[in-house]
Protein backbone atom coordinates (compact mmCIF):
# COMPACT_ATOMS: atom_id res chain seq x y z
CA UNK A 1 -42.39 63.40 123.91
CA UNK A 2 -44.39 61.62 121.37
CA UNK A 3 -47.34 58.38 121.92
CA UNK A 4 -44.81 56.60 122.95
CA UNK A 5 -46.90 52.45 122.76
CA UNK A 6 -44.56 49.71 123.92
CA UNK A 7 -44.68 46.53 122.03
CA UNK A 8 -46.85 44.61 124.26
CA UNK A 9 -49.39 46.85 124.19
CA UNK A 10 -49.13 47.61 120.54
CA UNK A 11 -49.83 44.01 119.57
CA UNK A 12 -52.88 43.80 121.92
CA UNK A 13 -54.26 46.33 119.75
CA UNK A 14 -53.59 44.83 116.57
CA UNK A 15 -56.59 43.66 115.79
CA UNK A 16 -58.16 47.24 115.90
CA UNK A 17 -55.16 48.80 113.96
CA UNK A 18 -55.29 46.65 110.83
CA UNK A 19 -59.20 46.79 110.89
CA UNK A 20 -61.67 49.61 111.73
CA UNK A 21 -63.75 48.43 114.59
CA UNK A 22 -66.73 50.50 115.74
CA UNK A 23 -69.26 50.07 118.57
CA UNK A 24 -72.83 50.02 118.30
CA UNK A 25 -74.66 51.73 121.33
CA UNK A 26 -77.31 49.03 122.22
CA UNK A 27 -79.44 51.97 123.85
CA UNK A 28 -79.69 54.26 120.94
CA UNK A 29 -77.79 52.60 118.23
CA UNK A 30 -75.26 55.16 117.16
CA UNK A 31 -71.77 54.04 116.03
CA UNK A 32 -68.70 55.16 118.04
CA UNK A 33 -65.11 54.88 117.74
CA UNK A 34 -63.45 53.40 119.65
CA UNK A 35 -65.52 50.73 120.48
CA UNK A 36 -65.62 51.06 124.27
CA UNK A 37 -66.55 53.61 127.17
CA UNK A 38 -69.75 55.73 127.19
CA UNK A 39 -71.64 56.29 124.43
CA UNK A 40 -70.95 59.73 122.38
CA UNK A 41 -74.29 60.31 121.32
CA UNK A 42 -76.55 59.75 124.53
CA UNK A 43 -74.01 59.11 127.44
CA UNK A 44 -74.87 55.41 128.22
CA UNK A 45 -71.98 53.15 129.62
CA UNK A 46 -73.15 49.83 127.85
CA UNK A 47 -71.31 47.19 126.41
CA UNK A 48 -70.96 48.00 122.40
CA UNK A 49 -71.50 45.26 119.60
CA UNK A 50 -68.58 45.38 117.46
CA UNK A 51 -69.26 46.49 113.70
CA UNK A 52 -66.84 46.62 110.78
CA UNK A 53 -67.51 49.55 109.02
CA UNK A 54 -68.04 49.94 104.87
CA UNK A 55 -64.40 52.42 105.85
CA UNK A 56 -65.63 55.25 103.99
CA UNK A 57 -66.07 58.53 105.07
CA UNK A 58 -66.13 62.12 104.89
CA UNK A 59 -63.28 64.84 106.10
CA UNK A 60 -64.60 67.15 108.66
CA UNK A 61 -61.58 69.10 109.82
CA UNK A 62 -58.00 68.86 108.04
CA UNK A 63 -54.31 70.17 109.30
CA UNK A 64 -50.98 69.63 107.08
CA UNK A 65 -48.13 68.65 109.18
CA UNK A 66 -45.43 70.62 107.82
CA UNK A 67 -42.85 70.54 110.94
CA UNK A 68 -42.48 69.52 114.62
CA UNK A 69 -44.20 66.30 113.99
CA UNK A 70 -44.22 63.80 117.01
CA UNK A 71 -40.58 62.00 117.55
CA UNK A 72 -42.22 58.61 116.34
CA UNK A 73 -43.42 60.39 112.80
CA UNK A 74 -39.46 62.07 112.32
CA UNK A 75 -38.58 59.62 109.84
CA UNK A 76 -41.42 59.73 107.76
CA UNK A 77 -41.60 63.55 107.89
CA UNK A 78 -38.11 63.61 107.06
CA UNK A 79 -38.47 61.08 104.24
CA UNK A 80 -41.89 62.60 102.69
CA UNK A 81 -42.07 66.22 104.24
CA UNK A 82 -45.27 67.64 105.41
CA UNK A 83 -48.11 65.21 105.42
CA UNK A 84 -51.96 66.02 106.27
CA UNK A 85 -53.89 64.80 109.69
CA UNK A 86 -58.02 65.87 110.38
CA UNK A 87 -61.13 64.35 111.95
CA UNK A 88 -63.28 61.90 109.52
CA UNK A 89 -66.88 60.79 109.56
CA UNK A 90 -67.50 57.32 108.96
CA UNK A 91 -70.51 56.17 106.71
CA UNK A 92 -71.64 55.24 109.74
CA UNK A 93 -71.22 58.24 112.14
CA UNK A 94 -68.85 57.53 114.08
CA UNK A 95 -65.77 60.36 114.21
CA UNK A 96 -61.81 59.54 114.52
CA UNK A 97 -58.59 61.33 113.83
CA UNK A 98 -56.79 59.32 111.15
CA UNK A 99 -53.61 60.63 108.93
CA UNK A 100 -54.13 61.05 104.88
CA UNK A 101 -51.73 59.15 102.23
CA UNK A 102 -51.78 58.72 98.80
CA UNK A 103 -52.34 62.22 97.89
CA UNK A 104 -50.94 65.45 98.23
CA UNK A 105 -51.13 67.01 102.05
CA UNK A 106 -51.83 70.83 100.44
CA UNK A 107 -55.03 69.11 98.58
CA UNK A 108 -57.22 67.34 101.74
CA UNK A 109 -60.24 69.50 101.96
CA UNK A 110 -63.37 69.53 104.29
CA UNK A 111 -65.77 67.59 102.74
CA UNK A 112 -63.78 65.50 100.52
CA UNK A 113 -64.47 61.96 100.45
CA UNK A 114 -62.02 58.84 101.64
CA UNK A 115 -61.46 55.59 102.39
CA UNK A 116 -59.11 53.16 104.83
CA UNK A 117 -56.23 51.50 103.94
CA UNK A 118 -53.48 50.19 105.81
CA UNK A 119 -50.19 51.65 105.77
CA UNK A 120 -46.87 51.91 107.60
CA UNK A 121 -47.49 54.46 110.26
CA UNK A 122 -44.00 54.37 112.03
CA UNK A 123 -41.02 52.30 112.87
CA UNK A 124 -40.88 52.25 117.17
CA UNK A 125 -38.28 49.43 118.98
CA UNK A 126 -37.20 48.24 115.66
CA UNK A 127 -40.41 47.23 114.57
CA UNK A 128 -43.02 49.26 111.49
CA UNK A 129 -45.73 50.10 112.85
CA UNK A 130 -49.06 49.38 110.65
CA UNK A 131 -52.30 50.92 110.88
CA UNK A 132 -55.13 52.70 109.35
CA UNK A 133 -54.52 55.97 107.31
CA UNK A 134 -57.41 57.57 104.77
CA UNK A 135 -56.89 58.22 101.16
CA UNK A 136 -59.06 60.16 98.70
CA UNK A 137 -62.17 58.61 96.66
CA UNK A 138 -62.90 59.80 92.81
């Protein structure tokens, strides 16, 4: 079974798919994503500030995709075979997993550089699915 999000809830988090939205720990000021529950870097449970990241960032961990992909990513697996996943670093700090387009899966490294765009993620109930994927920077 895949992350299966019904349509309700999907559009409630629309605002935070289509934008990158971190929180700002007002107790020690680090940047965390997402923008709610306990702070990463020093444990406080405080109400973040919202920030919009610059979206740039650097990969820290990379895996390519290349079968067995969650049922809501079948399509696009079968459509564009493997495709690259990993953990990025924001600009500002903060961590998140995030999928990589615009590039060949086999050539994400560790320390490369990227940015966020939007993309099409998946197609769930009969409806695409948009959100934020990372491609490389020159």
């Amino acid at each position: 079974m895949g992350a299966y999000v019904s349509l309700p809830t999907w559009w409630r988090s629309n605002d935070s798919r289509y934008r990158l939205v971190l929180g700002k720990c007002p107790e020690c000021g680090a940047h965390n994503f997402p923008a709610e529950g306990v702070c990463a870097s020093c444990n406080a449970d405080a109400d973040f500030e919202e920030v919009e990241p610059e979206g740039t960032g650097t990969v820290q961990a990379v895996t390519v995709i290349s079968g067995g992909a969650p049922p809501e990513f079948d399509e696009y697996q079968t459509r564009e075979g493997a495709f690259a996943t990993g953990i990025i670093e924001l600009a500002e700090g903060a961590r998140l997993p995030g999928m990589f387009c615009d590039c060949d899966p086999s050539e994400i490294s560790r320390g490369d550089r990227v940015e966020a765009v939007v993309r099409r993620l998946y197609e769930q109930e009969g409806v695409p699915r948009y959100g934020v994927k990372f491609r490389p920077v020159e």
